[in-house]
N, C-alpha and C. Protein backbone atom coordinates (compact mmCIF):
# COMPACT_ATOMS: atom_id res chain seq x y z
N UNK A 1 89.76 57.34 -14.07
CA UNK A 1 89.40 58.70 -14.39
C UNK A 1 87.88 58.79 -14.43
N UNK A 2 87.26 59.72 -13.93
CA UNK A 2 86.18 59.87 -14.04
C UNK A 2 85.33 60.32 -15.16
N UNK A 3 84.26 60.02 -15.74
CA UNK A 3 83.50 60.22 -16.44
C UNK A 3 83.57 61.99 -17.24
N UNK A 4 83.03 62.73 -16.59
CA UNK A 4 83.07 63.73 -16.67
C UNK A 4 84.70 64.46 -16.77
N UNK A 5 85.74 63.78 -16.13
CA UNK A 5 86.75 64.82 -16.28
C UNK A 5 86.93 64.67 -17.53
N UNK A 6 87.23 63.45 -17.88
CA UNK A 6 87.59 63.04 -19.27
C UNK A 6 87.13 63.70 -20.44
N UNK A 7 86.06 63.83 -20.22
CA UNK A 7 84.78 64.10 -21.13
C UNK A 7 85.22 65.78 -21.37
N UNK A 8 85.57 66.64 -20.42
CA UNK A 8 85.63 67.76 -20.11
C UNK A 8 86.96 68.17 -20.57
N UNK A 9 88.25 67.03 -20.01
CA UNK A 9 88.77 67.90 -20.68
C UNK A 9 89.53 67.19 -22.37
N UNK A 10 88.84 66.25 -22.83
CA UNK A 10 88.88 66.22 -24.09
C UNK A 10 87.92 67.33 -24.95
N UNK A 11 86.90 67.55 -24.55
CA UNK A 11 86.47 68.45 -25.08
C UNK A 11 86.99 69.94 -25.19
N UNK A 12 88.04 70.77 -24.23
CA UNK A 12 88.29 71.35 -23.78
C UNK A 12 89.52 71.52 -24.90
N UNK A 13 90.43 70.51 -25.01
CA UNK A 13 91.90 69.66 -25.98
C UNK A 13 91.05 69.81 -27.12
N UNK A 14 90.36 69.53 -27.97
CA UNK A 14 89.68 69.51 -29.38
C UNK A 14 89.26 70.64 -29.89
N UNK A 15 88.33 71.95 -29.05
CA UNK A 15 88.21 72.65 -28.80
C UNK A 15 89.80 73.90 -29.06
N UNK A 16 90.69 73.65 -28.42
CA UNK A 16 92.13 74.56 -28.65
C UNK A 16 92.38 73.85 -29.80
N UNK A 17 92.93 72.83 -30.30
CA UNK A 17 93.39 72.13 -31.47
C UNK A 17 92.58 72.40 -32.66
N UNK A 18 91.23 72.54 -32.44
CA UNK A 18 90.51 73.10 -33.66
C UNK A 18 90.93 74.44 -33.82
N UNK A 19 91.02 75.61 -33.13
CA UNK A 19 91.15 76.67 -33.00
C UNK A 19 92.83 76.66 -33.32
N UNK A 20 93.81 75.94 -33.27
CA UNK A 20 95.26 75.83 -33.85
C UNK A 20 94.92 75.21 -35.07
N UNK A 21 94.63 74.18 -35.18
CA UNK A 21 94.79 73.88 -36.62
C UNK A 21 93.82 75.11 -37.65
N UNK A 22 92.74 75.91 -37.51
CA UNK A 22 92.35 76.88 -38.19
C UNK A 22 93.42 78.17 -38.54
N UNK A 23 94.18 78.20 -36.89
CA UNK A 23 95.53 79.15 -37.48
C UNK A 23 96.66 78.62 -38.91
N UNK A 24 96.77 77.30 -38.40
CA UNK A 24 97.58 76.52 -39.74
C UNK A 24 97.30 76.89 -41.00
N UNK A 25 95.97 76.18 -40.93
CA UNK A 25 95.73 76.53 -42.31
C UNK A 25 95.75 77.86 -43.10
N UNK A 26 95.26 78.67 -41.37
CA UNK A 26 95.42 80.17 -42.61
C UNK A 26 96.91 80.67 -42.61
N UNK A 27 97.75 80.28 -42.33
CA UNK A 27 99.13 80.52 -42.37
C UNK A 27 99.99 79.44 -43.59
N UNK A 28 99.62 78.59 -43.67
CA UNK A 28 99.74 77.68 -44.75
C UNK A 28 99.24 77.77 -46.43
N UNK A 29 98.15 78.48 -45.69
CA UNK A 29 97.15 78.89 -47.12
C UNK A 29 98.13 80.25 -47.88
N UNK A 30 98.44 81.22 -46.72
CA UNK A 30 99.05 82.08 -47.30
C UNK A 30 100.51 81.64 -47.69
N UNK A 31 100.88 80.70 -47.25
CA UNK A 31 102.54 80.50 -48.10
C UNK A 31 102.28 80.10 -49.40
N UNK A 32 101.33 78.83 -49.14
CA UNK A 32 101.28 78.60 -50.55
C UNK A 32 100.92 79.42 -51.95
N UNK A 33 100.08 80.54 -51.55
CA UNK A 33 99.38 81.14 -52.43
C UNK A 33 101.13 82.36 -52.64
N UNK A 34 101.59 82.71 -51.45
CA UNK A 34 102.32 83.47 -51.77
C UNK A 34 103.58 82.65 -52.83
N UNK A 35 103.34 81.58 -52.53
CA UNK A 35 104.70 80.93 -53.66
C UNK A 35 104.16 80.98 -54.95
N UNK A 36 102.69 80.34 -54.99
CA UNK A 36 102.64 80.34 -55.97
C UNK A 36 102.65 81.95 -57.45
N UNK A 37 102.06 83.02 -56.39
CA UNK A 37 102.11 84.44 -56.77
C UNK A 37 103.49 84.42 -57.50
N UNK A 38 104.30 83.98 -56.52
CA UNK A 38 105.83 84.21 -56.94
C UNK A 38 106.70 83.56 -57.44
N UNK A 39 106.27 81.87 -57.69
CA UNK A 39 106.86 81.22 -58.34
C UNK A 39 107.49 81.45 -59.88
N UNK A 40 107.11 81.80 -60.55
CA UNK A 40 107.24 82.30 -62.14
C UNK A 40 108.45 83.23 -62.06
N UNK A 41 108.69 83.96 -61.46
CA UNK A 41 109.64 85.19 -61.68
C UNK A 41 110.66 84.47 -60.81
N UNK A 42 110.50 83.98 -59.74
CA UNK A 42 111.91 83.66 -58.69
C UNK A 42 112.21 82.19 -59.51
N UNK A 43 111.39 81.20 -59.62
CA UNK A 43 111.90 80.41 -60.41
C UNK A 43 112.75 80.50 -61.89
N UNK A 44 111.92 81.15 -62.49
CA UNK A 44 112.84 81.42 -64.26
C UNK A 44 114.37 81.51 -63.88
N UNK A 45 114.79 82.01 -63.00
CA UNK A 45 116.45 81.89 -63.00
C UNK A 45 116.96 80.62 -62.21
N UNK A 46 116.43 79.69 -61.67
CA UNK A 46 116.75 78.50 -61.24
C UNK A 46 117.16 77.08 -62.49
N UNK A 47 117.80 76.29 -62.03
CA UNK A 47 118.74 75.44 -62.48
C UNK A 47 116.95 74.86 -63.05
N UNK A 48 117.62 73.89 -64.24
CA UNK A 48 116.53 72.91 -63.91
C UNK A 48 115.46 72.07 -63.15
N UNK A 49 116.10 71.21 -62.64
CA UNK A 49 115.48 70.44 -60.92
C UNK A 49 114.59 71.04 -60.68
N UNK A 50 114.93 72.60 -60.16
CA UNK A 50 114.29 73.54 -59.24
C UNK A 50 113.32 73.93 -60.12
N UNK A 51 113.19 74.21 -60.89
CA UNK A 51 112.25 74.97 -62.46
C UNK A 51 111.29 73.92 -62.31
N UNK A 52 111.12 72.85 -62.99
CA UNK A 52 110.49 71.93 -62.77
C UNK A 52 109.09 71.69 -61.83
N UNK A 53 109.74 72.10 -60.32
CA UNK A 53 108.65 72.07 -59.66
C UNK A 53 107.75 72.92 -59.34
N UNK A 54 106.09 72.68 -59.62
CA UNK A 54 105.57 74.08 -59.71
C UNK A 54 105.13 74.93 -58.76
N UNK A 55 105.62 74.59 -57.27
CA UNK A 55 105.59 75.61 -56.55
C UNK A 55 107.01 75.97 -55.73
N UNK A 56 107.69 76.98 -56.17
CA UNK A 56 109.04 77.39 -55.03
C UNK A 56 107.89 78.57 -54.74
N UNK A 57 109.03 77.92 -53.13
CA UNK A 57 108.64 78.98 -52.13
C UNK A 57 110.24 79.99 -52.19
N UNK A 58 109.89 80.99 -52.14
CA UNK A 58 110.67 82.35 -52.63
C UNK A 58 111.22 82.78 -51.11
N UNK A 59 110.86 82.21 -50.11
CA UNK A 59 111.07 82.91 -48.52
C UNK A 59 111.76 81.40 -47.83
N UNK A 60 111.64 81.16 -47.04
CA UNK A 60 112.68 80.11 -45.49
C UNK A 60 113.61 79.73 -46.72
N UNK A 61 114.02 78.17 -46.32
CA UNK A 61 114.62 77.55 -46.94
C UNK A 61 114.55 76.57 -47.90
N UNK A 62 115.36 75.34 -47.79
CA UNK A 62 114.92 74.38 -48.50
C UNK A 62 114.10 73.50 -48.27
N UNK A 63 113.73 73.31 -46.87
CA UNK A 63 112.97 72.84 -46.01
C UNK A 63 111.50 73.17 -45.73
N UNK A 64 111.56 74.63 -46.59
CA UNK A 64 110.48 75.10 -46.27
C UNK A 64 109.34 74.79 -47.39
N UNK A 65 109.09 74.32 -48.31
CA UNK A 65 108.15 73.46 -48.92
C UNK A 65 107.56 72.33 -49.04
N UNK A 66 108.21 71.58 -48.04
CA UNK A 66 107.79 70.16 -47.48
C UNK A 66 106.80 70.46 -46.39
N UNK A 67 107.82 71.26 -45.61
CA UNK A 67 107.21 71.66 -44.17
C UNK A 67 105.72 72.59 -43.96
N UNK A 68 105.36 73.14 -45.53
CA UNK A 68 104.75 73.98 -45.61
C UNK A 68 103.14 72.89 -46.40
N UNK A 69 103.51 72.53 -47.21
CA UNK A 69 102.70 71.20 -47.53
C UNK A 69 102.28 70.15 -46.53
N UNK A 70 103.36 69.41 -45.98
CA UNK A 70 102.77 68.51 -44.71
C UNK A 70 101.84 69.29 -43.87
N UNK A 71 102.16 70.41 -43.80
CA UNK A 71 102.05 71.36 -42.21
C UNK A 71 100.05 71.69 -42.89
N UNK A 72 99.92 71.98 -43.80
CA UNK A 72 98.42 72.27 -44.43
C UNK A 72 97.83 71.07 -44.90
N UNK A 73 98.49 69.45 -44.93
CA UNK A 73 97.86 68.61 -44.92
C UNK A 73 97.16 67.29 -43.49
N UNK A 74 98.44 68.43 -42.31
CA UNK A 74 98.35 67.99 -41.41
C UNK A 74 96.93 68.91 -40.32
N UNK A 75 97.17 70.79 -40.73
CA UNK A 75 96.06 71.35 -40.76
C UNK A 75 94.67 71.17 -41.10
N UNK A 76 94.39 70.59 -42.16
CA UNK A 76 92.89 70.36 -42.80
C UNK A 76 92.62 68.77 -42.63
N UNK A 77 92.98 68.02 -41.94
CA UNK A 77 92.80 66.40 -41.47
C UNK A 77 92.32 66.84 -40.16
N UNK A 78 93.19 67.76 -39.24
CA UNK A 78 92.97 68.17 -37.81
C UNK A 78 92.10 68.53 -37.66
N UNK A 79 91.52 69.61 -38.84
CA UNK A 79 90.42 71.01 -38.24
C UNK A 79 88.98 69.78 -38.06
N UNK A 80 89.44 69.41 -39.35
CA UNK A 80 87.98 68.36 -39.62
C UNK A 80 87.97 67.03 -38.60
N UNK A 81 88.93 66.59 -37.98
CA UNK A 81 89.00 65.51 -36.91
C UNK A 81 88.91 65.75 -35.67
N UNK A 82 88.92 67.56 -35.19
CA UNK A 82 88.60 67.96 -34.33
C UNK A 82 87.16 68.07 -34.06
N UNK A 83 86.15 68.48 -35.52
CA UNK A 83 84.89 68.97 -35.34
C UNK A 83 84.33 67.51 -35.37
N UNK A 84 84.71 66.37 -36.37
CA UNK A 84 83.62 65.10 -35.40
C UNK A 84 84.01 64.68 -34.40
N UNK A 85 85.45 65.24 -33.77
CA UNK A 85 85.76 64.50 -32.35
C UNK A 85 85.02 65.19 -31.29
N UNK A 86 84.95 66.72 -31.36
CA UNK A 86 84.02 67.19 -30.47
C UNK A 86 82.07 66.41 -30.62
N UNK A 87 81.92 66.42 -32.18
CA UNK A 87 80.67 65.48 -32.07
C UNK A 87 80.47 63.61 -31.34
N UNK A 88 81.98 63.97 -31.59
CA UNK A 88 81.91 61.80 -30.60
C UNK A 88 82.19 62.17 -29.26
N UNK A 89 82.68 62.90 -28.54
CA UNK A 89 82.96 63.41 -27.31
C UNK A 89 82.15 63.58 -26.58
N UNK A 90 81.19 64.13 -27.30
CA UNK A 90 79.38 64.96 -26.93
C UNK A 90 78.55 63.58 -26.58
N UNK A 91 78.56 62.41 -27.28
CA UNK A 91 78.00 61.43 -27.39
C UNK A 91 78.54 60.52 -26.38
N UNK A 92 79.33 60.33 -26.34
CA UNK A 92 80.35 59.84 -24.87
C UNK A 92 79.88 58.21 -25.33
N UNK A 93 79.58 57.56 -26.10
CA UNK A 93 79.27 56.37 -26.56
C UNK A 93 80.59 55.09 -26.62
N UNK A 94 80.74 54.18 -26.59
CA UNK A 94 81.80 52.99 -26.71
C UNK A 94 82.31 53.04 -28.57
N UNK A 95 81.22 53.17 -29.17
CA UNK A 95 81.45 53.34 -30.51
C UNK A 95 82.04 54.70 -31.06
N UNK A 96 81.14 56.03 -30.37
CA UNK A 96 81.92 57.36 -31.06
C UNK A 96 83.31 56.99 -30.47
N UNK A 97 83.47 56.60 -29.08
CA UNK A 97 84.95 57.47 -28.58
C UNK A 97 85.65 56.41 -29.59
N UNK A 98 85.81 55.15 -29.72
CA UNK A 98 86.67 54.70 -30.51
C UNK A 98 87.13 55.44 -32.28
N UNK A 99 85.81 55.63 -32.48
CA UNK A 99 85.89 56.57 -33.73
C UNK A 99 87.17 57.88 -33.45
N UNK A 100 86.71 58.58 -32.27
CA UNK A 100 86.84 59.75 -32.22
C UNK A 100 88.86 59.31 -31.91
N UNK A 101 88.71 58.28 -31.24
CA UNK A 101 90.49 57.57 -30.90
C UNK A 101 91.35 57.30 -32.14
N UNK A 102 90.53 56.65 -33.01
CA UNK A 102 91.41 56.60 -34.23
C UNK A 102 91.45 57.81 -34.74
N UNK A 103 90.62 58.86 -35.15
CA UNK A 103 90.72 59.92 -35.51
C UNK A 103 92.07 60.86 -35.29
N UNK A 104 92.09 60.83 -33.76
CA UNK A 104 92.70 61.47 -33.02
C UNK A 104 94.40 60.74 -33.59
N UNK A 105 93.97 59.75 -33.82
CA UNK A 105 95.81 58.86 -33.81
C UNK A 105 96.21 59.39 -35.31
N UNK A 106 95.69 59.24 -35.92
CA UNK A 106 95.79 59.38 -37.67
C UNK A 106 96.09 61.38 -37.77
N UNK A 107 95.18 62.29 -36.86
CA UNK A 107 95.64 63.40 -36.93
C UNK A 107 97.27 63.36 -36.10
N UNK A 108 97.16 62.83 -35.16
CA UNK A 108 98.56 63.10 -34.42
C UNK A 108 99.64 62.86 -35.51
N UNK A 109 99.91 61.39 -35.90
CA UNK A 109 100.93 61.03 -36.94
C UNK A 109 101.12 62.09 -38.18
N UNK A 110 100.07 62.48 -38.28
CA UNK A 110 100.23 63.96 -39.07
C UNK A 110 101.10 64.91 -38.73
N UNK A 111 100.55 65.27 -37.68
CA UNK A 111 101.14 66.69 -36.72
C UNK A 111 102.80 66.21 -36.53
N UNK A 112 103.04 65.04 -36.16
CA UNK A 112 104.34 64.86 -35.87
C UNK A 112 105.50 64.37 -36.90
N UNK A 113 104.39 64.37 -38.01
CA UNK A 113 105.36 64.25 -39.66
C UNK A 113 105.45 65.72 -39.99
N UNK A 114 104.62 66.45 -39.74
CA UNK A 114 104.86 68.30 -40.08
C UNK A 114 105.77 68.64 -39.17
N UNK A 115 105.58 68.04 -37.83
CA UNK A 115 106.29 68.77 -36.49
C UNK A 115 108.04 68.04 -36.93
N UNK A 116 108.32 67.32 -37.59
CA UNK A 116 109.45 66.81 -37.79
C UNK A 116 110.29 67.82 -38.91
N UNK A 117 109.48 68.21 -40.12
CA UNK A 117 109.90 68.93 -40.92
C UNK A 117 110.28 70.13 -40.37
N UNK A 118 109.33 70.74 -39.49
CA UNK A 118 109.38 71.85 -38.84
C UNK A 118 110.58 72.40 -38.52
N UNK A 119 111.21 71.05 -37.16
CA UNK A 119 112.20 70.87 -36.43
C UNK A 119 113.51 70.92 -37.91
N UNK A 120 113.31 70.36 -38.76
CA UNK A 120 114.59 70.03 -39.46
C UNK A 120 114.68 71.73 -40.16
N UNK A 121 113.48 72.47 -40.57
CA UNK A 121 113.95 73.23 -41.00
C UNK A 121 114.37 74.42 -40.20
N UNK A 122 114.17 74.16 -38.68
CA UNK A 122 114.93 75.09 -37.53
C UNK A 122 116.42 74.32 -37.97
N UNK A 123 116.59 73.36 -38.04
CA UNK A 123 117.74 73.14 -37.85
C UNK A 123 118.68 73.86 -39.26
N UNK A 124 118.02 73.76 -40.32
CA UNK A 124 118.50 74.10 -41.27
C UNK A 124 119.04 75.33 -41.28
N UNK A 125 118.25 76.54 -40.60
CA UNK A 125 118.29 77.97 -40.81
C UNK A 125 117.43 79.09 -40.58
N UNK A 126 117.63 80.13 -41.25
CA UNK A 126 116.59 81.28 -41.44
C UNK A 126 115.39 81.05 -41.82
N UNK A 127 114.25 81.44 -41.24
CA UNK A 127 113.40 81.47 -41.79
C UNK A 127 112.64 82.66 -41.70
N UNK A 128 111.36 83.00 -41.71
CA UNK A 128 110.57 84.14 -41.82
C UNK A 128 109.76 84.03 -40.30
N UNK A 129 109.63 85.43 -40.01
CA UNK A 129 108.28 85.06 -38.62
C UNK A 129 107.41 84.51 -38.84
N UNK A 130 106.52 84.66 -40.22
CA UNK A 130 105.12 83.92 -39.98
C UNK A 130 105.41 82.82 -40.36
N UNK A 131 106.57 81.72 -41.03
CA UNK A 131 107.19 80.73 -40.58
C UNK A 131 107.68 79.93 -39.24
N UNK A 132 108.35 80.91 -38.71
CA UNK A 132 109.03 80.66 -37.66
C UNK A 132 107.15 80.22 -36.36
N UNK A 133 106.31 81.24 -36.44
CA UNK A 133 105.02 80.88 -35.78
C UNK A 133 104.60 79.93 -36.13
N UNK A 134 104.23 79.53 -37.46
CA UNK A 134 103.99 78.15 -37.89
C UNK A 134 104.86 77.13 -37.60
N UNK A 135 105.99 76.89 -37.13
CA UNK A 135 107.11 75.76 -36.48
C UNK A 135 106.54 75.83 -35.41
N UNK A 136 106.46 76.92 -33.97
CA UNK A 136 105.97 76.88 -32.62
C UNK A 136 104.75 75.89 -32.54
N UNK A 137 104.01 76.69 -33.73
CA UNK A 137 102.15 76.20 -33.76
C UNK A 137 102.12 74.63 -33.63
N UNK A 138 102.98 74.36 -34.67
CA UNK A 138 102.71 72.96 -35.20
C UNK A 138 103.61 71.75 -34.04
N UNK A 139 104.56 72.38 -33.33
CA UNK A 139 105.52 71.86 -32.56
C UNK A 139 104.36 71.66 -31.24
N UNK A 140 103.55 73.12 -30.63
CA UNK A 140 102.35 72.73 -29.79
C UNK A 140 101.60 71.94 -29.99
N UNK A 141 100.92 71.63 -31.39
CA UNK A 141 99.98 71.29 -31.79
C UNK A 141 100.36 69.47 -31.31
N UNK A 142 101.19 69.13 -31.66
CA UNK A 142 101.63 68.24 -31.75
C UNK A 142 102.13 67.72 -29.74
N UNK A 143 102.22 69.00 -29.51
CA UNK A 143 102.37 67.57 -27.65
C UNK A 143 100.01 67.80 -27.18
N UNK A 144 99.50 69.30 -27.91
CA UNK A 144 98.32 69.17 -27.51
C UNK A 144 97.65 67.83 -27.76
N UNK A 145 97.64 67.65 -28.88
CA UNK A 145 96.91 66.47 -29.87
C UNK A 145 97.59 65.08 -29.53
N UNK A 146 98.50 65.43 -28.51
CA UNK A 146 98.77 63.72 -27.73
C UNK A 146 97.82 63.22 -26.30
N UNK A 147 97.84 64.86 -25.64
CA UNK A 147 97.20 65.06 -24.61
C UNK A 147 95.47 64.42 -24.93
N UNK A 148 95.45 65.13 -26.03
CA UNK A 148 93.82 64.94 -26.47
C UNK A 148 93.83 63.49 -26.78
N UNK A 149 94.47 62.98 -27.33
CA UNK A 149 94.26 61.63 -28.08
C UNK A 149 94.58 60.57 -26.60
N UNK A 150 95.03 60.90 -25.51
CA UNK A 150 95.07 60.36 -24.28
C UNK A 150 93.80 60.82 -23.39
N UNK A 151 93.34 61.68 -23.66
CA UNK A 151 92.30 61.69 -22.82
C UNK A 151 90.93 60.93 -23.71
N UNK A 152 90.98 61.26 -25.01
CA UNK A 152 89.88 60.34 -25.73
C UNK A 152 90.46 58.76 -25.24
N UNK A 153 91.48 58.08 -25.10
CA UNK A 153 91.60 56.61 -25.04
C UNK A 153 91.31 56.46 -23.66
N UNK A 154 91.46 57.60 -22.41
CA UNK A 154 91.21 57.13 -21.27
C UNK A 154 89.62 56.65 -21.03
N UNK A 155 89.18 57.90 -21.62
CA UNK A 155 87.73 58.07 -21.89
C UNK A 155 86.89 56.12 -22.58
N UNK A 156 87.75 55.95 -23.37
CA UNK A 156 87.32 54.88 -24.35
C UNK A 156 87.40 53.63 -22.68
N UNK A 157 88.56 53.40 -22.38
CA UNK A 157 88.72 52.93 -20.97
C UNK A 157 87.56 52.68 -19.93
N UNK A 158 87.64 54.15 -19.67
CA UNK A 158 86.42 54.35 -18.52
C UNK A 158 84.86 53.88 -19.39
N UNK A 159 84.69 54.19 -20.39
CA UNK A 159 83.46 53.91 -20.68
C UNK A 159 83.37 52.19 -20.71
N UNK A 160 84.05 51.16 -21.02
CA UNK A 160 84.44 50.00 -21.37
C UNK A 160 84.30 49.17 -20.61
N UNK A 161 85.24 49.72 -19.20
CA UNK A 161 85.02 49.21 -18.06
C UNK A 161 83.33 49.39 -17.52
N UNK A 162 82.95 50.50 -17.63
CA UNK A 162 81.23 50.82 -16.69
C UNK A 162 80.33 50.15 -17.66
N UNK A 163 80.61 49.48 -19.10
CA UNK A 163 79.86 48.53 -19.65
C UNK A 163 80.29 46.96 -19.30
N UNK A 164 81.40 47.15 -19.22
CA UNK A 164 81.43 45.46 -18.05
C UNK A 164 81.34 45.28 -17.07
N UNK A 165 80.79 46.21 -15.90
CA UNK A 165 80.65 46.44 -14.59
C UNK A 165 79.29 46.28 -14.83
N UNK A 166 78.40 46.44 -15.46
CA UNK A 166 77.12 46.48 -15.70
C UNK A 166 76.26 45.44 -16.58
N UNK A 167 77.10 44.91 -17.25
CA UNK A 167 77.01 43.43 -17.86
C UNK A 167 76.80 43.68 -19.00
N UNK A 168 77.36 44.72 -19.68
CA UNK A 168 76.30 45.00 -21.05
C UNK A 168 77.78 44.79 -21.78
N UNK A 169 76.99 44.77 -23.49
CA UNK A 169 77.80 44.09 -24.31
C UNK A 169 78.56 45.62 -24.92
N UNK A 170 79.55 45.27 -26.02
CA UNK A 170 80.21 46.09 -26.66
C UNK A 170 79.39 46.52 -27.60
């Protein structure tokens, strides 16, 4: 792969993924805040167990407070692993891209522990639209942020090789 494609279109992949994971969060931000608004009144008539924990979500299912937590912890790892990956990308260095590769691996395993909940709570049932968008988001997010994390390792590749073609060290 060439230098520049790589370069171009990882930047290009980090770039959309920052701009998705910023939707997350603000879609995440609002469940949570909306549970918590509403936790007190929808909870008080729940069994124990359920009482207990201090945020029900009052809207999807049962599924939908895992999925809603992972999904905003998988959001705010991304937004921020996107903005130094576009800064190691820029640098095109043997050292950033590896940075920018692990980065990229540690956000993915994220995305595809939210993107799992996601899936289970389609499977489960009803949910809400701005739910149901947040499953799509996070289900994209998750084949984008493979794409990206393959073009940062190709990248890591190509640069690796043109430092041993040239005799220079790691």
């Amino acid at each position: 792969m060439a230098s520049g494609a790589g370069k171009s279109a990882a930047f290009v992949l980090l770039i959309l993924n920052m701009i998705l994971y910023l939707i997350v969060i603000a879609i995440t931000g609002w469940a949570v805040n909306h549970a918590i608004v509403y936790s007190r009144e929808t909870a008080s008539v729940l069994p124990i167990p359920a009482r207990i924990f201090p945020i029900y979500f009052p809207f999807g299912n049962m599924a939908t407070g895992v999925f809603v937590i992972f999904s905003l912890i998988a959001g705010v790892v991304g937004f921020f692993t996107c903005i130094t990956g576009i800064v190691d990308v820029i640098q095109w260095t043997l050292p950033h891209l590896h940075s920018a590769a692990a980065s990229s691996l540690i956000t993915w395993s994220l995305t595809l522990l939210a993107t799992g909940f996601a899936c289970k709570e389609i499977n489960i049932g009803w949910t809400g639209s701005n739910l149901r968008s947040l499953e799509i988001i996070m289900i994209f997010l998750s084949a984008t942020q493979l794409f990206c994390m393959g073009a940062i390792h190709a990248g890591v590749e190509d640069v690796a090789t043109r430092q041993r073609m040239r005799g220079g060290m790691f």
